[in-house]
N, C-alpha and C. Protein backbone atom coordinates (compact mmCIF):
# COMPACT_ATOMS: atom_id res chain seq x y z
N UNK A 1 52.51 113.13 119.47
CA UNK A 1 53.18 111.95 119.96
C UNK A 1 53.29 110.90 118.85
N UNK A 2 52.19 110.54 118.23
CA UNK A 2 52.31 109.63 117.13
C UNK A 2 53.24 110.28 115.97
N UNK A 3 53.40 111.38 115.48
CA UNK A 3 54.17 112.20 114.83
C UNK A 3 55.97 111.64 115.05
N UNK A 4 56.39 111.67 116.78
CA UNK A 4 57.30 111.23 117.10
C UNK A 4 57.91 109.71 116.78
N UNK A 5 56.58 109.28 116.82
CA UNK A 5 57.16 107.80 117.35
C UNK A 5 56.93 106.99 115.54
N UNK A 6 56.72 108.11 114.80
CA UNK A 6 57.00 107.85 113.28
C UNK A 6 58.60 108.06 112.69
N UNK A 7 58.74 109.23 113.61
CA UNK A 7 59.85 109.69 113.09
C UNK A 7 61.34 108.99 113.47
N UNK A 8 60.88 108.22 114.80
CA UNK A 8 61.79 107.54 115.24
C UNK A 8 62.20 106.29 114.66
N UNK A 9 61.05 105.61 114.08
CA UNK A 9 60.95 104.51 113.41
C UNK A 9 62.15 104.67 111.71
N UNK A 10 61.82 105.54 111.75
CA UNK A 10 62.89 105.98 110.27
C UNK A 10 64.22 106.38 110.40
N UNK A 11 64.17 107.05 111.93
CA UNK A 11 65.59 107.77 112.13
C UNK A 11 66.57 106.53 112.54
N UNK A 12 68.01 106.23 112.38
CA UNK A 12 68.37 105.14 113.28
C UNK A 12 69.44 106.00 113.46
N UNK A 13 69.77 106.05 115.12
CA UNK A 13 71.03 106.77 115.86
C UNK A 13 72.16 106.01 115.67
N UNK A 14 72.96 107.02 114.98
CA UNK A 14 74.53 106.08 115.36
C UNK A 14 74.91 105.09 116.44
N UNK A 15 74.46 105.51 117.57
CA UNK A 15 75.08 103.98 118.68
C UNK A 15 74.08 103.27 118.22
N UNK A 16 73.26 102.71 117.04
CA UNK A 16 72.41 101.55 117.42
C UNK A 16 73.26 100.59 116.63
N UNK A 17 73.63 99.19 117.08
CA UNK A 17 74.12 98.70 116.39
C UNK A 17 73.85 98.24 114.89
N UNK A 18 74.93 98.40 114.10
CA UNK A 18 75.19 97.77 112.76
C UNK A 18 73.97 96.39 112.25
N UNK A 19 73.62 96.20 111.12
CA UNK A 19 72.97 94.95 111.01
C UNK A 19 73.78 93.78 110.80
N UNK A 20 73.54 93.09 111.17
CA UNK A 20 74.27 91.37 110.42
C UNK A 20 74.65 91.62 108.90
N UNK A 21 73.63 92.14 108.30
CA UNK A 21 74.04 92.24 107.06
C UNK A 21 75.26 92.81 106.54
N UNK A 22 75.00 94.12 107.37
CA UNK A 22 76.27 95.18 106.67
C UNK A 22 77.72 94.58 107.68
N UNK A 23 77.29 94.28 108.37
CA UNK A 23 78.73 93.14 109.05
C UNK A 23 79.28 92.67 108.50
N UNK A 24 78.61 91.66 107.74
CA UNK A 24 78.69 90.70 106.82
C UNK A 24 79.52 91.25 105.40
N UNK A 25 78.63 92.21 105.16
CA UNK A 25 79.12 92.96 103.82
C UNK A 25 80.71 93.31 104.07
N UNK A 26 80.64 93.99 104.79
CA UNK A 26 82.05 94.71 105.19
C UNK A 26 83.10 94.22 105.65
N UNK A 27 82.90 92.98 106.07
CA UNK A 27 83.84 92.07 106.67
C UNK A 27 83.98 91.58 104.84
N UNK A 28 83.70 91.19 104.23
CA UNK A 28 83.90 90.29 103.06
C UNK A 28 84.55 91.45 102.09
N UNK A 29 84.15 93.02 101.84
CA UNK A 29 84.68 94.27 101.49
C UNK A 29 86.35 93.67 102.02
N UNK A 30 86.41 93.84 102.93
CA UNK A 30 87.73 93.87 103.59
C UNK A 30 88.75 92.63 103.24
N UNK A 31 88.11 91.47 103.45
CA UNK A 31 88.67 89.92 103.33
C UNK A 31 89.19 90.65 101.52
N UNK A 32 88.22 90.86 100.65
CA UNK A 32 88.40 90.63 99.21
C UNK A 32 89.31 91.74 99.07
N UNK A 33 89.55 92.97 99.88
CA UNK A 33 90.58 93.66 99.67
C UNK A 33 91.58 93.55 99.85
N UNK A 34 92.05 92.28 100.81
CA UNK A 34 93.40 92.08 101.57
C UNK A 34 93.93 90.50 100.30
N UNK A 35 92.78 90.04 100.08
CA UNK A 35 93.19 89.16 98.78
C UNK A 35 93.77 89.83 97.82
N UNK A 36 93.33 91.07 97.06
CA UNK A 36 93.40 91.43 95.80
C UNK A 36 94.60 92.23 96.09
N UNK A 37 95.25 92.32 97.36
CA UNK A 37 95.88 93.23 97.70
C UNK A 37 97.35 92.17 97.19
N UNK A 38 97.11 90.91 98.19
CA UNK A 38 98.11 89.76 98.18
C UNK A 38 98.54 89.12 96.52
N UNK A 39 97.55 88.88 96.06
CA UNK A 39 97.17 89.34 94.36
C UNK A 39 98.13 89.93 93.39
N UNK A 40 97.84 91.20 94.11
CA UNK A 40 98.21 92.17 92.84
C UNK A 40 99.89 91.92 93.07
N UNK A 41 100.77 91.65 94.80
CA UNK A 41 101.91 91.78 95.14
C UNK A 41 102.31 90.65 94.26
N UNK A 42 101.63 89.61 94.23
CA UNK A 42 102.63 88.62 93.75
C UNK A 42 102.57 88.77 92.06
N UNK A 43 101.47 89.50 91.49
CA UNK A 43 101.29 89.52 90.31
C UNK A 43 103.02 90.35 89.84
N UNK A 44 102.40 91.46 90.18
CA UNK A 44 103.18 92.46 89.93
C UNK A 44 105.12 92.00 90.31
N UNK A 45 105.06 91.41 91.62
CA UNK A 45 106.56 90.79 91.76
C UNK A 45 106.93 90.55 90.69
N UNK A 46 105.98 89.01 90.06
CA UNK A 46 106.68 88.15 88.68
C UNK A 46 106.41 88.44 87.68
N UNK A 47 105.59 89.61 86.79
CA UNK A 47 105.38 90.00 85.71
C UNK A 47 105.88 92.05 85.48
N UNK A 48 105.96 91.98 86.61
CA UNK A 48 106.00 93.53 86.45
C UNK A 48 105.12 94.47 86.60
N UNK A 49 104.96 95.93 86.57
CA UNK A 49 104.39 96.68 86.97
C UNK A 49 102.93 97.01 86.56
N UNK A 50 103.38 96.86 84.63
CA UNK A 50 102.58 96.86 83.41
C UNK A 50 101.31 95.23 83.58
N UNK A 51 101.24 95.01 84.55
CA UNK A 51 100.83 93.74 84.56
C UNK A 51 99.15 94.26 85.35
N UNK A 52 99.26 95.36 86.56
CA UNK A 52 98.27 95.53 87.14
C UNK A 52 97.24 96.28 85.81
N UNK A 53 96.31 96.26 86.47
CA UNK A 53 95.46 97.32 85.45
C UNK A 53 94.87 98.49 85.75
N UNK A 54 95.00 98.45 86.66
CA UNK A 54 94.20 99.95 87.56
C UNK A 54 95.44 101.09 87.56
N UNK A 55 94.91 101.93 86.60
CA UNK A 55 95.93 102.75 86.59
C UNK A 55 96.30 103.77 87.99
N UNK A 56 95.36 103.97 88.62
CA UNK A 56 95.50 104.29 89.57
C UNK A 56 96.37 103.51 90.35
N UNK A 57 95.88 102.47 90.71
CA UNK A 57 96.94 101.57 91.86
C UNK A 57 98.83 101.08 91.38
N UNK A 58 98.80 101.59 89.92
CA UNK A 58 99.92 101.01 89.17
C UNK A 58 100.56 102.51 89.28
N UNK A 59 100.26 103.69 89.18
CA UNK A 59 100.40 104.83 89.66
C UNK A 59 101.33 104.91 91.10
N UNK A 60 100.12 104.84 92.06
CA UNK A 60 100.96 104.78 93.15
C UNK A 60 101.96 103.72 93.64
N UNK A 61 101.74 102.89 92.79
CA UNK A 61 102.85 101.67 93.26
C UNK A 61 104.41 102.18 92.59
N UNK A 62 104.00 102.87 90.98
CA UNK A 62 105.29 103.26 90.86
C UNK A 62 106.26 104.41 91.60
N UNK A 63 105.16 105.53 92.27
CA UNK A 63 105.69 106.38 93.13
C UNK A 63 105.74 106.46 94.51
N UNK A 64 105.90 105.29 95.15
CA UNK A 64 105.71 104.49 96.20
C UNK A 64 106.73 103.41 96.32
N UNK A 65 107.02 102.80 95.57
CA UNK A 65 107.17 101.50 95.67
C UNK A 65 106.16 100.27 95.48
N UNK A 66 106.41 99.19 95.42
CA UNK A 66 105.71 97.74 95.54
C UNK A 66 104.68 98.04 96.82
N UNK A 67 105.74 97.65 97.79
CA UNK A 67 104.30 97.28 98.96
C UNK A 67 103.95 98.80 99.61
N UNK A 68 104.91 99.77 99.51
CA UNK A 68 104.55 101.26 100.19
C UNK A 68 103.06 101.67 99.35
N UNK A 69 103.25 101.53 97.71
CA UNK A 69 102.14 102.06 97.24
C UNK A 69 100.85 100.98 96.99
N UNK A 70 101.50 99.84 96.77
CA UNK A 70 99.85 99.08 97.17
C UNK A 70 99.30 99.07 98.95
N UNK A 71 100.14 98.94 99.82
CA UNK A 71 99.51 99.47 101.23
C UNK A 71 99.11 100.35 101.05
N UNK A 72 99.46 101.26 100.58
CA UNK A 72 98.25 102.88 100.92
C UNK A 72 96.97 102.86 100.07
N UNK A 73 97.22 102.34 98.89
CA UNK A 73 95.84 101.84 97.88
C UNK A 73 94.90 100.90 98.45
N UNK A 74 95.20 100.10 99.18
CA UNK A 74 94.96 98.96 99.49
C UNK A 74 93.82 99.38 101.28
N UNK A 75 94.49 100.15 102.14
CA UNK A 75 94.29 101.09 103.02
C UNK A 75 93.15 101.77 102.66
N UNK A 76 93.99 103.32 101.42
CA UNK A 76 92.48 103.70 101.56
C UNK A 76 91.31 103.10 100.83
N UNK A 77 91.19 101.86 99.99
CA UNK A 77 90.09 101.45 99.64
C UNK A 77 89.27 100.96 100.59
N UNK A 78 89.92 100.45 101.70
CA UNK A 78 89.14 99.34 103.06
C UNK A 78 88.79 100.97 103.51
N UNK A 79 89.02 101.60 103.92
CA UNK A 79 88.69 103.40 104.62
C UNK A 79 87.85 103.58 104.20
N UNK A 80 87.37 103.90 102.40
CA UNK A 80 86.79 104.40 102.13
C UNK A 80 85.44 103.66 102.49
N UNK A 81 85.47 102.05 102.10
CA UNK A 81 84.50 100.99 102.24
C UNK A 81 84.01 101.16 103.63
N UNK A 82 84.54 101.18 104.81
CA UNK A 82 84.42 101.25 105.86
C UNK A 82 83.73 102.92 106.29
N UNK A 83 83.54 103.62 105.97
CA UNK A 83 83.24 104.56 105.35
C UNK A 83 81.50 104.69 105.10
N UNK A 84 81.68 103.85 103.62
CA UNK A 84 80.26 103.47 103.60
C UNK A 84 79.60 102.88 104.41
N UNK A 85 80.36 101.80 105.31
CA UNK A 85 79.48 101.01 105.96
C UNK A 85 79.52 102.02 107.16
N UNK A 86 79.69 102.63 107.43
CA UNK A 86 79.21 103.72 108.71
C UNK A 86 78.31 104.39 108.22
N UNK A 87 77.98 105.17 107.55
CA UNK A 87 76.82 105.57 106.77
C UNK A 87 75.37 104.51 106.40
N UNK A 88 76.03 103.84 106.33
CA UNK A 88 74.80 102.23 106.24
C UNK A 88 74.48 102.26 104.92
N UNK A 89 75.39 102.51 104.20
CA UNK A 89 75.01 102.15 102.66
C UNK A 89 75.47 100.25 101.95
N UNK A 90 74.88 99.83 103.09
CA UNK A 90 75.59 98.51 103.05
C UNK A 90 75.01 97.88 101.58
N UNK A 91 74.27 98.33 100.41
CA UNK A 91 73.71 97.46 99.35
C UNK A 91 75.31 97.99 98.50
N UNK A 92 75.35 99.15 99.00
CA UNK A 92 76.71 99.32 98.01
C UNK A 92 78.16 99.05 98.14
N UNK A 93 78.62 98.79 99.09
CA UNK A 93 79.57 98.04 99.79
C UNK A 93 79.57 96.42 99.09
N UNK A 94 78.40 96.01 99.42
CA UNK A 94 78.18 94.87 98.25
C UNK A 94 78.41 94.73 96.88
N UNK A 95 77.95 96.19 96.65
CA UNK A 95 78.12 95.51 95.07
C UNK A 95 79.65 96.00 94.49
N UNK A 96 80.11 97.00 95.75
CA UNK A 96 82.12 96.87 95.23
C UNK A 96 82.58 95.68 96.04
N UNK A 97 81.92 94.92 96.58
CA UNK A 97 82.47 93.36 97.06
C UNK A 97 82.61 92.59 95.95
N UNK A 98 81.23 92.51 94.99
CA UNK A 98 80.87 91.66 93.94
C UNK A 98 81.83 91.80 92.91
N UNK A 99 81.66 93.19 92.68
CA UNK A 99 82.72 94.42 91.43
C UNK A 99 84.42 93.86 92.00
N UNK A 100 84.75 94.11 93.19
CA UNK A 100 86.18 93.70 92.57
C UNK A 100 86.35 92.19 92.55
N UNK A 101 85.62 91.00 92.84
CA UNK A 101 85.78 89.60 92.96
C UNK A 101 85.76 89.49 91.20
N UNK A 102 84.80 90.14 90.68
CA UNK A 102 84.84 90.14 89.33
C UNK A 102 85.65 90.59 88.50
N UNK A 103 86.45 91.92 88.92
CA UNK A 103 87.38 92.35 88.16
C UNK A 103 89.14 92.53 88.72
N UNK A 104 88.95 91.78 89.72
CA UNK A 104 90.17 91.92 90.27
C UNK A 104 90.44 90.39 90.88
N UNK A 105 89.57 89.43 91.87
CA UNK A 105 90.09 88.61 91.99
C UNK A 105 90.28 87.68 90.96
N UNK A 106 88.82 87.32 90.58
CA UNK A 106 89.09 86.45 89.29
C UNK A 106 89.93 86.24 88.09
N UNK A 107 90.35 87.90 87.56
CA UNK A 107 91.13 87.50 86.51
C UNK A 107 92.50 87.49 87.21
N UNK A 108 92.81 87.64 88.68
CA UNK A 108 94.50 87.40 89.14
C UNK A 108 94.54 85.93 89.05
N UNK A 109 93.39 85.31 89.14
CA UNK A 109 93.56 84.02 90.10
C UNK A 109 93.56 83.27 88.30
N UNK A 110 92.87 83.66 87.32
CA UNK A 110 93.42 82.76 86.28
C UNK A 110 94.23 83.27 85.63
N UNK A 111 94.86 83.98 85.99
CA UNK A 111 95.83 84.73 85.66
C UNK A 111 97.50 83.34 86.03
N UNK A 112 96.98 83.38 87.37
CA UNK A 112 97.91 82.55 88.24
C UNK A 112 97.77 80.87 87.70
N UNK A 113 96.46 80.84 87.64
CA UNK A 113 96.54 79.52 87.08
C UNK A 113 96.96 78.83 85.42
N UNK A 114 96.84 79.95 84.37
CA UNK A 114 97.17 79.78 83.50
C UNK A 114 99.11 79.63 82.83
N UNK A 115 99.44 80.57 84.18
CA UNK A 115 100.88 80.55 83.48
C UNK A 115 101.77 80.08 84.65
């Protein structure tokens, strides 16, 4: 019995609800993806294609289109994130929250402000 009621303590069942934390995390995952998303559209509108940096996302935008291929980039990154946070890897969800504010919002936004 004590054996059990160890094992339970470690196990956590899918219906138990989510923590605040990873809520938290994943909601802000999402917010910073729908920014960088809005971002990259207007970047890319007024400078051009050569302007994004992720070759990947500059990829599908050229074989896509503008908003066809950043929606699906844009999509499956929140999927994949969402993803993690079902799994409960919520420390890492964080730190691609932190990772793209650093490499994606910030340099759009002085990007925007400089020129």
């Amino acid at each position: 019995m004590a054996g059990t009621l160890r094992f339970e303590r470690l196990y956590k069942p899918w219906d138990e609800s989510h923590t605040t934390f990873g809520n938290f995390v994943v909601l802000g995952f999402v917010i910073v993806q729908y920014l960088d998303g809005i971002l990259t559209y207007l970047g890319v509108s007024m400078w051009g294609l050569n302007i994004e940096a992720n070759p990947l996302v500059s990829s599908v935008m050229a074989f896509g289109g503008l908003g066809a291929g950043l929606i699906t980039a844009k999509l499956t990154a929140i999927s994949l994130g969402i993803v993690l946070h079902l799994q409960r890897v919520h420390h890492l969800v964080a730190l691609l929250t932190v990772f793209y504010v650093a490499v994606a919002i910030l340099p759009w936004t002085a990007l925007f402000l400089t020129h």
